[in-house]
Protein backbone atom coordinates (compact mmCIF):
# COMPACT_ATOMS: atom_id res chain seq x y z
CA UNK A 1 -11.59 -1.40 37.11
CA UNK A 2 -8.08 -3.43 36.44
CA UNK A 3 -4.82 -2.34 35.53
CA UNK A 4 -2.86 -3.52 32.82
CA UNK A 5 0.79 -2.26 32.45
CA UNK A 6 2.18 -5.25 31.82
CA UNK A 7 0.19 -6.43 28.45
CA UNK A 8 1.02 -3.18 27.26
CA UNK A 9 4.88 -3.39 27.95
CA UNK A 10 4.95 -7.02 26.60
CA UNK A 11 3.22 -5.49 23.15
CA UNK A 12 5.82 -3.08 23.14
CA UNK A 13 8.99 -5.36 23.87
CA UNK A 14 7.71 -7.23 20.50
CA UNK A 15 7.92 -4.68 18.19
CA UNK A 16 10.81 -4.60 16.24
CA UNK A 17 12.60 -1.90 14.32
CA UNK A 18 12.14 -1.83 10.33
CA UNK A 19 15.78 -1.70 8.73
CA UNK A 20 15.35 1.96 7.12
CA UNK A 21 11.50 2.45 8.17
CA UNK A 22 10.09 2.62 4.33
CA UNK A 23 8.05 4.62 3.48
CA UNK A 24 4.23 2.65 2.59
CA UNK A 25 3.59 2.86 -1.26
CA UNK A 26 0.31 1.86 -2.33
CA UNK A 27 0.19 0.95 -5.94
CA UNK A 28 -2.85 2.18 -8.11
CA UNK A 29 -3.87 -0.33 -10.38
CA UNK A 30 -2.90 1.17 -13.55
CA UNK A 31 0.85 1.18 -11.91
CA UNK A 32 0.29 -2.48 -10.94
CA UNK A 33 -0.80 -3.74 -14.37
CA UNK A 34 2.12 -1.76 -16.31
CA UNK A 35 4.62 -3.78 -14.20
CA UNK A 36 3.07 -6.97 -15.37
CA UNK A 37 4.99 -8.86 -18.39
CA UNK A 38 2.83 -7.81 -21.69
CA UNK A 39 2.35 -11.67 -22.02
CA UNK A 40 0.15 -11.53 -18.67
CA UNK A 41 -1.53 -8.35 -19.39
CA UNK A 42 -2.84 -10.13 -23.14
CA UNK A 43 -4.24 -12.96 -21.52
CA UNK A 44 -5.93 -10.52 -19.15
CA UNK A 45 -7.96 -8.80 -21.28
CA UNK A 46 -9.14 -12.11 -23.01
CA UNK A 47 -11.78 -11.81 -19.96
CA UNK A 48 -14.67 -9.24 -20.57
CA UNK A 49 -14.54 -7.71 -16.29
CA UNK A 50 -11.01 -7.40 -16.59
CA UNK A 51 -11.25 -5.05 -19.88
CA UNK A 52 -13.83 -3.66 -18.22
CA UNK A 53 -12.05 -3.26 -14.65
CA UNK A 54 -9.21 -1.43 -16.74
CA UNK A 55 -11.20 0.61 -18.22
CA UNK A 56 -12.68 2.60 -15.59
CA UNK A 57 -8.76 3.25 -14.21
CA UNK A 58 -7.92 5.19 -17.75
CA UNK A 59 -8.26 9.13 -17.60
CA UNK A 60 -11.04 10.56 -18.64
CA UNK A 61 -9.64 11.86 -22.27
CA UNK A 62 -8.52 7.93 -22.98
CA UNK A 63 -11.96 6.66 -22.15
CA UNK A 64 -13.29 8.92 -24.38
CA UNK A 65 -10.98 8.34 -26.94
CA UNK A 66 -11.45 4.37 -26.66
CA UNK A 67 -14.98 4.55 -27.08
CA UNK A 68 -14.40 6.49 -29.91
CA UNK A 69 -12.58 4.40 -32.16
CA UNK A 70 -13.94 1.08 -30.62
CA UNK A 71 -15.90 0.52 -33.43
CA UNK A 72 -13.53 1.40 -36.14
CA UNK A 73 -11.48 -1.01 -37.88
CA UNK A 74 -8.95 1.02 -39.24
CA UNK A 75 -6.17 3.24 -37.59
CA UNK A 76 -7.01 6.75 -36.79
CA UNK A 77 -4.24 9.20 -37.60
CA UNK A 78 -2.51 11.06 -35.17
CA UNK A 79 -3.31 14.22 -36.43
CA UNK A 80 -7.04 13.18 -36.23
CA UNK A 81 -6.96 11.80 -32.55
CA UNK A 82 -5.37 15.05 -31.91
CA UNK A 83 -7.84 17.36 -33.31
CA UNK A 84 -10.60 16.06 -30.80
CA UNK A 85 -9.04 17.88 -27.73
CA UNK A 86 -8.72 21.66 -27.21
CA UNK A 87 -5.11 23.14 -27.42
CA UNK A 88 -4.52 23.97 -23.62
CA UNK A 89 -5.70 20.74 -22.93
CA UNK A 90 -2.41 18.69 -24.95
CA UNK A 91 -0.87 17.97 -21.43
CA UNK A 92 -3.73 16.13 -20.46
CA UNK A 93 -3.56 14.45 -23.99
CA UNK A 94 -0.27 13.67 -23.45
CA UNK A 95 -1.00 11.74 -19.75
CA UNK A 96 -3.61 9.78 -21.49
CA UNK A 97 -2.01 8.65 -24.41
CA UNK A 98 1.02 7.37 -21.83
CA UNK A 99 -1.33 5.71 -19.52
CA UNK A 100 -3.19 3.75 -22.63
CA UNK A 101 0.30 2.85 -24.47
CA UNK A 102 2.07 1.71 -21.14
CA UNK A 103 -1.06 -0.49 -20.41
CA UNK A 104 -1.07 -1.74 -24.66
CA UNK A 105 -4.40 -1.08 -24.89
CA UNK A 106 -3.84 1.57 -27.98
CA UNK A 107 -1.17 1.02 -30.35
CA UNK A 108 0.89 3.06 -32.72
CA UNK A 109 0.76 1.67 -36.60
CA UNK A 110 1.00 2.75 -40.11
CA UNK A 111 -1.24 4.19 -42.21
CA UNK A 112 -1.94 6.15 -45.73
CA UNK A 113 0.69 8.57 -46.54
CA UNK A 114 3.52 7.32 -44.19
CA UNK A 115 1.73 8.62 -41.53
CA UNK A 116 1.12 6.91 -38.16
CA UNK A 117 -1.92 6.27 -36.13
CA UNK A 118 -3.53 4.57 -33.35
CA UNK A 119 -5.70 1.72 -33.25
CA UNK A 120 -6.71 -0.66 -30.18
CA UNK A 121 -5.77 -3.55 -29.21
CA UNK A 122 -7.44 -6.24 -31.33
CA UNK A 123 -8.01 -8.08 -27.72
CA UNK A 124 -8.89 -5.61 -25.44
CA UNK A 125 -11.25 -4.38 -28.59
CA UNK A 126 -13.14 -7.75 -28.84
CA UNK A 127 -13.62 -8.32 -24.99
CA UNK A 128 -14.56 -4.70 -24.38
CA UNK A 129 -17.12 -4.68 -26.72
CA UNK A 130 -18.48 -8.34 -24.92
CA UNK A 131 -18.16 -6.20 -21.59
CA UNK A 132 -20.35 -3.14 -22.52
CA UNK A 133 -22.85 -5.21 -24.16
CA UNK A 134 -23.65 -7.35 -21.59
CA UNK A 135 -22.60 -10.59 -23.01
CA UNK A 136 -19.55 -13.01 -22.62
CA UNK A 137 -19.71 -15.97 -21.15
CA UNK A 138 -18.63 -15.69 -17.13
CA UNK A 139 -16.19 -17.30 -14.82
CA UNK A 140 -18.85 -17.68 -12.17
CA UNK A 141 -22.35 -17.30 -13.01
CA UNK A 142 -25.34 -15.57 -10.71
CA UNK A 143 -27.40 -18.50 -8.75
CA UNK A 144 -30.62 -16.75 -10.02
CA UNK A 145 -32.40 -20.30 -10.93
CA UNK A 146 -32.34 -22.35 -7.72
CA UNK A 147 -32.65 -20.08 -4.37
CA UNK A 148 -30.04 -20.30 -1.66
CA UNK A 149 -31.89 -22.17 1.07
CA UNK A 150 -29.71 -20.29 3.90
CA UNK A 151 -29.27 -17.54 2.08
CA UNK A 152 -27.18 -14.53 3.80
CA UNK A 153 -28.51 -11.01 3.94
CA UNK A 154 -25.59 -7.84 3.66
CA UNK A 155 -25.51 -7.17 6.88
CA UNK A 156 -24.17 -10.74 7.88
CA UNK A 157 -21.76 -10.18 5.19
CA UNK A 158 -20.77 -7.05 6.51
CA UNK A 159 -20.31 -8.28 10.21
CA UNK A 160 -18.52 -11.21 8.78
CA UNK A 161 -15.97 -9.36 6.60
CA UNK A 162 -15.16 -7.03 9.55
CA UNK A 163 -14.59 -10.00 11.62
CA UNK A 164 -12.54 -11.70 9.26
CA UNK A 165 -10.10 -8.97 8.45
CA UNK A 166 -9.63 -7.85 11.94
CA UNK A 167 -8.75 -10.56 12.86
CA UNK A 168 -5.44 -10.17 10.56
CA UNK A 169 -5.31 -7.02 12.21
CA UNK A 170 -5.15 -8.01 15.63
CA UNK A 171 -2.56 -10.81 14.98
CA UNK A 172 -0.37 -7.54 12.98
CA UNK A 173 -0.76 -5.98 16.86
CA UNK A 174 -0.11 -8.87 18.90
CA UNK A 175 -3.56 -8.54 20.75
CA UNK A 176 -5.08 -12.31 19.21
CA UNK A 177 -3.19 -14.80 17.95
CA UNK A 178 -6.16 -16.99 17.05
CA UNK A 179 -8.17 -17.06 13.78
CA UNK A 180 -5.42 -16.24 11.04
CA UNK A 181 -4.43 -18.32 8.42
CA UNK A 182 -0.62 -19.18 7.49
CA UNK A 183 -1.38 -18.42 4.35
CA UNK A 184 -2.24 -14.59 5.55
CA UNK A 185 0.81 -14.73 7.74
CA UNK A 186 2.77 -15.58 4.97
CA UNK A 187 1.48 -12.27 3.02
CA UNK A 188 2.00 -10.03 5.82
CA UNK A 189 5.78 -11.61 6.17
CA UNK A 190 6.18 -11.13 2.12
CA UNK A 191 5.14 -7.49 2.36
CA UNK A 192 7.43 -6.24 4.83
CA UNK A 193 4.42 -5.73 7.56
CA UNK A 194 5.66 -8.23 9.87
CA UNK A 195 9.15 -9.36 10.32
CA UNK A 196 10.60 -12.96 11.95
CA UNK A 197 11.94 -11.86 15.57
CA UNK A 198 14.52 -12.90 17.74
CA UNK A 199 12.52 -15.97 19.36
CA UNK A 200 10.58 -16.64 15.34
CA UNK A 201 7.34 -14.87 15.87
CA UNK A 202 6.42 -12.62 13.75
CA UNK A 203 6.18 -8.89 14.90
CA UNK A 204 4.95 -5.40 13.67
CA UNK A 205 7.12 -3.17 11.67
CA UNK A 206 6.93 0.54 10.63
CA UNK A 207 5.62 -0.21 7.37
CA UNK A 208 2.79 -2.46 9.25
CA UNK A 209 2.06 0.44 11.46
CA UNK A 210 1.24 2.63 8.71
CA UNK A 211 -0.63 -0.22 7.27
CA UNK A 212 -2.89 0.01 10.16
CA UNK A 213 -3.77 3.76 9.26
CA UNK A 214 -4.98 3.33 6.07
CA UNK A 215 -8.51 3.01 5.54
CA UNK A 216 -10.04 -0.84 5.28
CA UNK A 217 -10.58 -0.66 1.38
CA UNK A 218 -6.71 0.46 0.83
CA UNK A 219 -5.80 -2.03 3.43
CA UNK A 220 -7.34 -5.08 1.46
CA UNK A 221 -6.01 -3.72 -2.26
CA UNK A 222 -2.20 -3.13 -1.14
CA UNK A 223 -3.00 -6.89 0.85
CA UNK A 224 -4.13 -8.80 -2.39
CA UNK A 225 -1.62 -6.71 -4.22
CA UNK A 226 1.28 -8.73 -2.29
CA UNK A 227 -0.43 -12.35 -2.08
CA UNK A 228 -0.61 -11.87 -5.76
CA UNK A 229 3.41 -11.78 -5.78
CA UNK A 230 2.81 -15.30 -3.66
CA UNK A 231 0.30 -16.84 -6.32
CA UNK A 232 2.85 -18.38 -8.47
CA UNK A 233 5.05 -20.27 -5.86
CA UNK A 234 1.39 -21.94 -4.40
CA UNK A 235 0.87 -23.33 -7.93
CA UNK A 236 -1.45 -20.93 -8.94
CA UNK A 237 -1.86 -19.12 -12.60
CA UNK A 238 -1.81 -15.00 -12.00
CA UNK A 239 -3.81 -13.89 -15.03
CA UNK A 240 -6.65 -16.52 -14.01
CA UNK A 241 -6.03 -15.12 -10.31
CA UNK A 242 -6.77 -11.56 -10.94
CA UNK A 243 -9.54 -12.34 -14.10
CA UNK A 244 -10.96 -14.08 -11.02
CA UNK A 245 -10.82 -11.20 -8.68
CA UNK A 246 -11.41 -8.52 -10.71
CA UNK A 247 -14.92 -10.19 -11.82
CA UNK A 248 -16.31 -10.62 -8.14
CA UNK A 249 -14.90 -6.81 -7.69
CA UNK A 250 -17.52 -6.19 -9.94
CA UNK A 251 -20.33 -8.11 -8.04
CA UNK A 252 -23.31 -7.45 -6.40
CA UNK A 253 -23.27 -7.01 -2.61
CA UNK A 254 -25.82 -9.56 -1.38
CA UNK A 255 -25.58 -12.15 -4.25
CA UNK A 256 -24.85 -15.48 -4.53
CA UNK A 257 -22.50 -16.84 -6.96
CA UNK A 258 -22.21 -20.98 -7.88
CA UNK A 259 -18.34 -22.49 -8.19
CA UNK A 260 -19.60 -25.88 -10.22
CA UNK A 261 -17.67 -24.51 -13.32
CA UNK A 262 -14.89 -23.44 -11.54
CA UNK A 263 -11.64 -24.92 -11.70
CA UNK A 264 -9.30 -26.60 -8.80
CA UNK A 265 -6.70 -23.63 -8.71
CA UNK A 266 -10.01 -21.60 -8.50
CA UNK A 267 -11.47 -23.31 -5.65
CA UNK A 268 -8.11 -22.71 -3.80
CA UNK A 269 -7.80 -18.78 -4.55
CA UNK A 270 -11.50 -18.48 -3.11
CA UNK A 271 -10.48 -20.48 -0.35
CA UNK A 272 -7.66 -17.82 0.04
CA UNK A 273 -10.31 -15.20 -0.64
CA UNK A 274 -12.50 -17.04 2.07
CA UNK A 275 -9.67 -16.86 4.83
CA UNK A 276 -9.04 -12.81 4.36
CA UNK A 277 -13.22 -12.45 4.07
CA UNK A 278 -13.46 -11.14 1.05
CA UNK A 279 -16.06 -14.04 0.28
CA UNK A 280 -18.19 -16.19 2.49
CA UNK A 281 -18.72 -19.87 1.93
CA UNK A 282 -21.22 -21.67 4.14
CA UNK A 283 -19.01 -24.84 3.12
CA UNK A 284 -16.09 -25.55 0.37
CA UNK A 285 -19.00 -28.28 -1.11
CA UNK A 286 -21.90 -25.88 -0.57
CA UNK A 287 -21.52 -24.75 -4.49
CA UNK A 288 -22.10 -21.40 -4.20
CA UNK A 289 -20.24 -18.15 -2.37
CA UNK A 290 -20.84 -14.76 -1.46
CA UNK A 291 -18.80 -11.44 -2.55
CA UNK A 292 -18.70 -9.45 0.64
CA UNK A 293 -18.15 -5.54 0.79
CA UNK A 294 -14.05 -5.83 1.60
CA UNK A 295 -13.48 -7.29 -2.32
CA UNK A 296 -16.46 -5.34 -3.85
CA UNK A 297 -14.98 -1.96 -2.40
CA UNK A 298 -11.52 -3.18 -2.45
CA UNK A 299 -9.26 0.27 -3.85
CA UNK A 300 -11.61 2.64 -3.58
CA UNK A 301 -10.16 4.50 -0.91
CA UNK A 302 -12.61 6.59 0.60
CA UNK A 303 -15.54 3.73 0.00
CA UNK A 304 -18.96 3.84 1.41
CA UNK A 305 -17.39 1.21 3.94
CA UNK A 306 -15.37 4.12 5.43
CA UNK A 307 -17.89 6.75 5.57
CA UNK A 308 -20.29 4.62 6.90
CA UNK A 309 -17.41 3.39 9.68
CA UNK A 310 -16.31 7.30 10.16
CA UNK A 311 -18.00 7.97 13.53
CA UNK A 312 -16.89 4.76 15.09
CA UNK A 313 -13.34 5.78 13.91
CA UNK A 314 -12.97 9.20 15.97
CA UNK A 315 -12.75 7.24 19.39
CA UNK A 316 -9.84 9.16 21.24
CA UNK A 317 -9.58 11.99 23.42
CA UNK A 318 -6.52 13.55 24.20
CA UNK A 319 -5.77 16.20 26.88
CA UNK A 320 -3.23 18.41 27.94
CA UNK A 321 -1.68 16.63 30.78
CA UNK A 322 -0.65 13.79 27.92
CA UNK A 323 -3.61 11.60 29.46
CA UNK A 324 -5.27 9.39 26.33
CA UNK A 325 -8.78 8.32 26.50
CA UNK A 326 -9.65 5.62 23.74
CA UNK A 327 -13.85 5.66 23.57
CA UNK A 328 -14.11 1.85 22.46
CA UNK A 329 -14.72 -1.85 23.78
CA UNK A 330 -12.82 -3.10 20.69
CA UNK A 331 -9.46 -4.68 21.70
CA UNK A 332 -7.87 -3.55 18.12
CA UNK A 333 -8.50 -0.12 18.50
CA UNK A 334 -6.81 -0.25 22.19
CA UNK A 335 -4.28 -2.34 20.79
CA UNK A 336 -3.17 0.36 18.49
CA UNK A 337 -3.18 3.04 21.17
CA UNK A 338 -0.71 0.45 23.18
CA UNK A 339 1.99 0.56 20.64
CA UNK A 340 2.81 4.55 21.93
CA UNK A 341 0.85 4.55 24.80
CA UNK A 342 1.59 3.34 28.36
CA UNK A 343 -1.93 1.86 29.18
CA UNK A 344 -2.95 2.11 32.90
CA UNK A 345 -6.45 0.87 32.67
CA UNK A 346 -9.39 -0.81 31.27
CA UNK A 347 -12.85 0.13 31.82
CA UNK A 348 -16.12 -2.08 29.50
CA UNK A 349 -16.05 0.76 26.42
CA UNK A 350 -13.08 2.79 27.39
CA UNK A 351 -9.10 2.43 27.69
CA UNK A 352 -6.69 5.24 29.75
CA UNK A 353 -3.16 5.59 28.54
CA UNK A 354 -0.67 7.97 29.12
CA UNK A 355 2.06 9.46 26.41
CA UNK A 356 5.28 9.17 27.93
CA UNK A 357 8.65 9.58 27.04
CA UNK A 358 9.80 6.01 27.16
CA UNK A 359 6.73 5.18 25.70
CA UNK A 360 7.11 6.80 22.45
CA UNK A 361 11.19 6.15 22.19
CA UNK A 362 9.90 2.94 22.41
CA UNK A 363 7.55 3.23 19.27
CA UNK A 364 10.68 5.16 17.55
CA UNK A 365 12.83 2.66 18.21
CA UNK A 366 10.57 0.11 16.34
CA UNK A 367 10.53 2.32 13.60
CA UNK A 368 7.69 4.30 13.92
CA UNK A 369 8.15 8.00 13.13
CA UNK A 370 6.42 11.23 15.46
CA UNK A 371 4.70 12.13 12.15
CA UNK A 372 2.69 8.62 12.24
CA UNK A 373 2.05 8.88 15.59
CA UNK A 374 0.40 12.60 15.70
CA UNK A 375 -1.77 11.66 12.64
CA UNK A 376 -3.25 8.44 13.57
CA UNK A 377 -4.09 10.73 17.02
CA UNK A 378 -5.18 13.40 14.69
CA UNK A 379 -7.47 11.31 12.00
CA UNK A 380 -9.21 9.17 14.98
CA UNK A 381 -9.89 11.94 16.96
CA UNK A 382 -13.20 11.88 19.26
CA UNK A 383 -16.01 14.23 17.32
CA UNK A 384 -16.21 16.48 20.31
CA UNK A 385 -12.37 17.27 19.91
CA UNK A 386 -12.79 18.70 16.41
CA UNK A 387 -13.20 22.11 17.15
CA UNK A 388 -10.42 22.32 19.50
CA UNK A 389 -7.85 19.93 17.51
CA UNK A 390 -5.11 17.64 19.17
CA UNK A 391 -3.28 20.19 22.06
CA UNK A 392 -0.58 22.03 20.19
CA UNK A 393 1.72 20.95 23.84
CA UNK A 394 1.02 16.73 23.18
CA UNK A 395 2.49 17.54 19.05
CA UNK A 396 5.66 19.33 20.08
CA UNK A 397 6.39 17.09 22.43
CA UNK A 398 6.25 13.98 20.50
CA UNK A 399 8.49 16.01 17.64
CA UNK A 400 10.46 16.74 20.83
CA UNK A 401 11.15 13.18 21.92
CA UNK A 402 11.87 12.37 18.27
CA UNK A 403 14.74 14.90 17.76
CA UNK A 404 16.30 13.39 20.93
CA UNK A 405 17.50 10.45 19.03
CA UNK A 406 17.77 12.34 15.86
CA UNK A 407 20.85 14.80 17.60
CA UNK A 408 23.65 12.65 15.97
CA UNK A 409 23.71 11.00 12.47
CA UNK A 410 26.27 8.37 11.25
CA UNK A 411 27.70 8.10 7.83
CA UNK A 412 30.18 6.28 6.29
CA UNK A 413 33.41 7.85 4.97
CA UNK A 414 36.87 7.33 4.36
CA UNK A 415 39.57 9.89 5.39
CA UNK A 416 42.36 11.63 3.58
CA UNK A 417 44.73 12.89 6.31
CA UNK A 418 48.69 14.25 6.11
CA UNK A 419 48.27 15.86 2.96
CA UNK A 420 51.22 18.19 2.04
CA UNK A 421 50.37 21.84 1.27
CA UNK A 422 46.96 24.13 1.44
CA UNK A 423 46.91 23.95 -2.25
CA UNK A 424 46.40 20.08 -2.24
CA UNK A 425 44.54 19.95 0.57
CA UNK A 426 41.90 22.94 -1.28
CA UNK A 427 42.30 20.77 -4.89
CA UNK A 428 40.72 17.64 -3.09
CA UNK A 429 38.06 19.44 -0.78
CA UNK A 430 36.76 21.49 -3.84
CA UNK A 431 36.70 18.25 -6.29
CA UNK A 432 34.91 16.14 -3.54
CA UNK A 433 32.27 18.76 -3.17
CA UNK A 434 32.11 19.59 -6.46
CA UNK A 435 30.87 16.18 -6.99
CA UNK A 436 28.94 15.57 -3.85
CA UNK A 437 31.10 13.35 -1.69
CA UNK A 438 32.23 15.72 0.44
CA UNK A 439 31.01 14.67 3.98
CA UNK A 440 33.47 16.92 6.91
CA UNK A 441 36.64 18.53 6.60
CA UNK A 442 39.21 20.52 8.91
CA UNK A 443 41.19 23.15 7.39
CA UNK A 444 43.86 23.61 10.62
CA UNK A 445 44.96 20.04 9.75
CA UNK A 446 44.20 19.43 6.68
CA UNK A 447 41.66 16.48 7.12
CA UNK A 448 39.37 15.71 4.90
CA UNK A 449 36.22 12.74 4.76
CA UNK A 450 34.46 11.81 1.88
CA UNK A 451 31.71 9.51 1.18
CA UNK A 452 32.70 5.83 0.79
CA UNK A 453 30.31 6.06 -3.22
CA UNK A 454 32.34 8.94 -3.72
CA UNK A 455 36.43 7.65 -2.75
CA UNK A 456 36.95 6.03 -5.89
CA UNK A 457 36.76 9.23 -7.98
CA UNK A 458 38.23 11.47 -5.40
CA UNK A 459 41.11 8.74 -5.19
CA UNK A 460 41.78 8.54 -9.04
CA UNK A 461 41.32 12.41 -9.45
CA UNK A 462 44.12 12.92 -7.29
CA UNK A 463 46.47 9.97 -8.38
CA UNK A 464 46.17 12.50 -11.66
CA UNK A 465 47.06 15.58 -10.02
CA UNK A 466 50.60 17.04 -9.82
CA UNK A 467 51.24 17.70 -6.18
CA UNK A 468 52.72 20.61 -4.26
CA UNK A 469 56.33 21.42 -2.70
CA UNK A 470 55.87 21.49 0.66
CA UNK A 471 58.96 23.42 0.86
């Protein structure tokens, strides 16, 4: 048995407070693609797995629809399209129609009469067809010919993968600092997860702490979803990049796929890929790589991965007294605990904490909120705690120790003071709030402060006012 304060306090003196603690916003795919230039979605869907990838995001009325009229040449009216879906069901027409414009995979044109209907992208069209058929010619190809002679089974992938992208995770935590990239640095820096500190180490933020809750298939989409932003500036070409990604998304767990057709930029985005273990590669020259579970799974939020991982996720116990037990030999997991917890010891497969109050003012100074806190405790729970539920006493409290630094709040304003006569003073305190700048005011004296967006109009509306006698 060993104690450990002082590992704990040194995790906690690195964290760093996130300027206005932002709120984590995972995009889906269909809202990454419509922010993409229409130029870059086009060459996109000039790959047969990317038209394919998209389609499987598009509601279930605009898949429908698309296979539809994927085999007809000629626009299909309006009134036509319309007449295939059940009045009460026009709102969900409506979503699908927006979701398949916004994406320009259907597009409005003119037909017969003056009328208007919809046809598909000639592009999208083409390569679909290719996609559901089972033909096109592939970026990387199966090695189905000649056998891997060190083949990997899924299992190594798996233990690999997990290995791999924990290792990001434990540099985000500050318990490893061996084993990450700078290219993966650089992504965490670019996504607001870690920030440069005082000394130029980079250190957890809010946003990286809710990072850390999200499940491991989230986790890797909203990662590749930033390096992607970073593709450019290494000399890479986006469309290829995601054509590329999206068609080993769509692999086979356990297969082996050969790079001898694959271009340079290529080879460097799987080497990327290779870092974050999303593929393995014995070797750069060993010619072939495998897909693991992290890219295969990647978005699909509540994956197989997770389910699978569920009852090795429910590792902590917490009692009344504010005494946490973590359940694990995995230094992550304790890591995590650390960043609220005051650690006091460290048994083989289990870590003691305690909650205390300069414990967690030291997470909410850092910028992690008491809502974050009580649901990481809450969704990691230990199985025999379900019934019972986190102690209603630990909750309050933590809301408790929050609200202590939430007791005053600071806003700018400027003040209007020495005005003349009740009238004036009413004219500008019932224009200010009329428009929402109002921020305090003091009738006894006549003060009055307004929001600093809001002074220019408040200023100008009474430069236009007559003003009172005082006498």
């Amino acid at each position: 048995m060993s104690k450990e304060p002082s590992s704990s306090k040194e995790k906690r003196k690195n964290l760093r407070k996130d300027e206005g603690s932002k709120i984590l916003k995972v995009l889906t795919l269909y809202e990454y693609l419509i922010k993409l230039p229409e130029a870059v979605q086009d060459r996109l869907y000039s790959h047969p797995p990317t038209c394919l990838t998209v389609f499987r995001v598009l509601p279930d009325i605009a898949q429908q629809f698309t296979l539809r009229i994927l085999f007809i040449e000629q626009p299909v009216p309006q009134s036509v399209l319309s007449s295939w879906v059940p009045a009460n069901y026009s709102r969900e027409l409506d979503e699908s129609i927006e979701v398949a414009t916004n994406l320009h995979i259907w597009k409005l044109t003119g037909v017969s009469g003056g009328l208007k209907g919809w046809i598909l992208n000639s592009t999208f069209k083409k390569k679909l067809k290719v996609a559901l058929m089972g033909g096109g010619r592939s970026m990387v190809a199966n090695s189905d010919v000649i056998a891997d002679p060190k083949a990997r089974d899924i299992d190594f992938l798996d233990s690999y993968a997990y290995e791999r992208w924990e290792c990001i995770l434990h540099y985000m935590v500050g318990s490893k600092h061996e084993g990450i990239s700078s290219d993966a640095v650089r992504v965490l820096l670019n996504a607001g997860l870690m920030v440069r500190d005082t000394d130029d180490s980079p250190v957890i933020t809010s946003t990286g702490f809710q990072f850390l809750l999200l499940d491991m298939a989230t986790q890797v989409w909203y990662f590749m979803l930033r390096y992607m932003e970073t593709v450019e500036s290494r000399g890479l070409d986006l469309a290829q990049c995601l054509t590329f990604l999206f068609q080993i998304h769509l692999g086979t767990l356990g297969w082996d796929y050969i790079t001898d057709e694959m271009s340079e930029n290529l080879q460097a985005f799987l080497q990327h890929l290779r870092e974050f273990g999303l593929v393995y590669q014995r070797r750069r020259k060993a010619g072939r790589f495998y897909p693991t579970r992290l890219v295969i799974e990647m978005g699909q939020g509540n994956s197989r991965t997770s389910e699978r991982m569920k009852s090795k996720e429910r590792y902590i116990v917490v009692e009344t007294n504010f005494r946490i037990y973590a359940m694990t030999d995995s230094d992550l997991k304790v890591a995590l605990v650390a960043l609220f917890t005051h650690m006091l010891y460290r048994f083989p497969n289990m870590a003691a904490g305690i909650l205390t109050r300069d414990s967690v003012r030291t997470a909410l100074r850092s910028g992690i909120t008491a809502a974050q806190i009580v649901r990481f405790l809450t969704v990691h729970t230990h199985p025999q705690m379900q019934e019972c539920g986190m102690p209603q006493t630990v909750i309050d409290q933590i809301y408790l120790w929050e609200n202590e630094r939430n007791r005053l709040t600071y806003t700018d304003g400027v003040l209007y003071s020495n005005i003349n006569t009740p009238n004036d003073y009413e004219t500008i305190k019932n224009y200010a709030a009329e428009i929402g700048a109002l921020v305090w005011c003091d009738e006894r004296r006549r003060n009055i402060v307004v929001s600093t967006d809001g002074h220019d109009d408040v200023r100008k509306f009474w430069k236009k006012q007559p003003k009172s006698d005082p006498f």
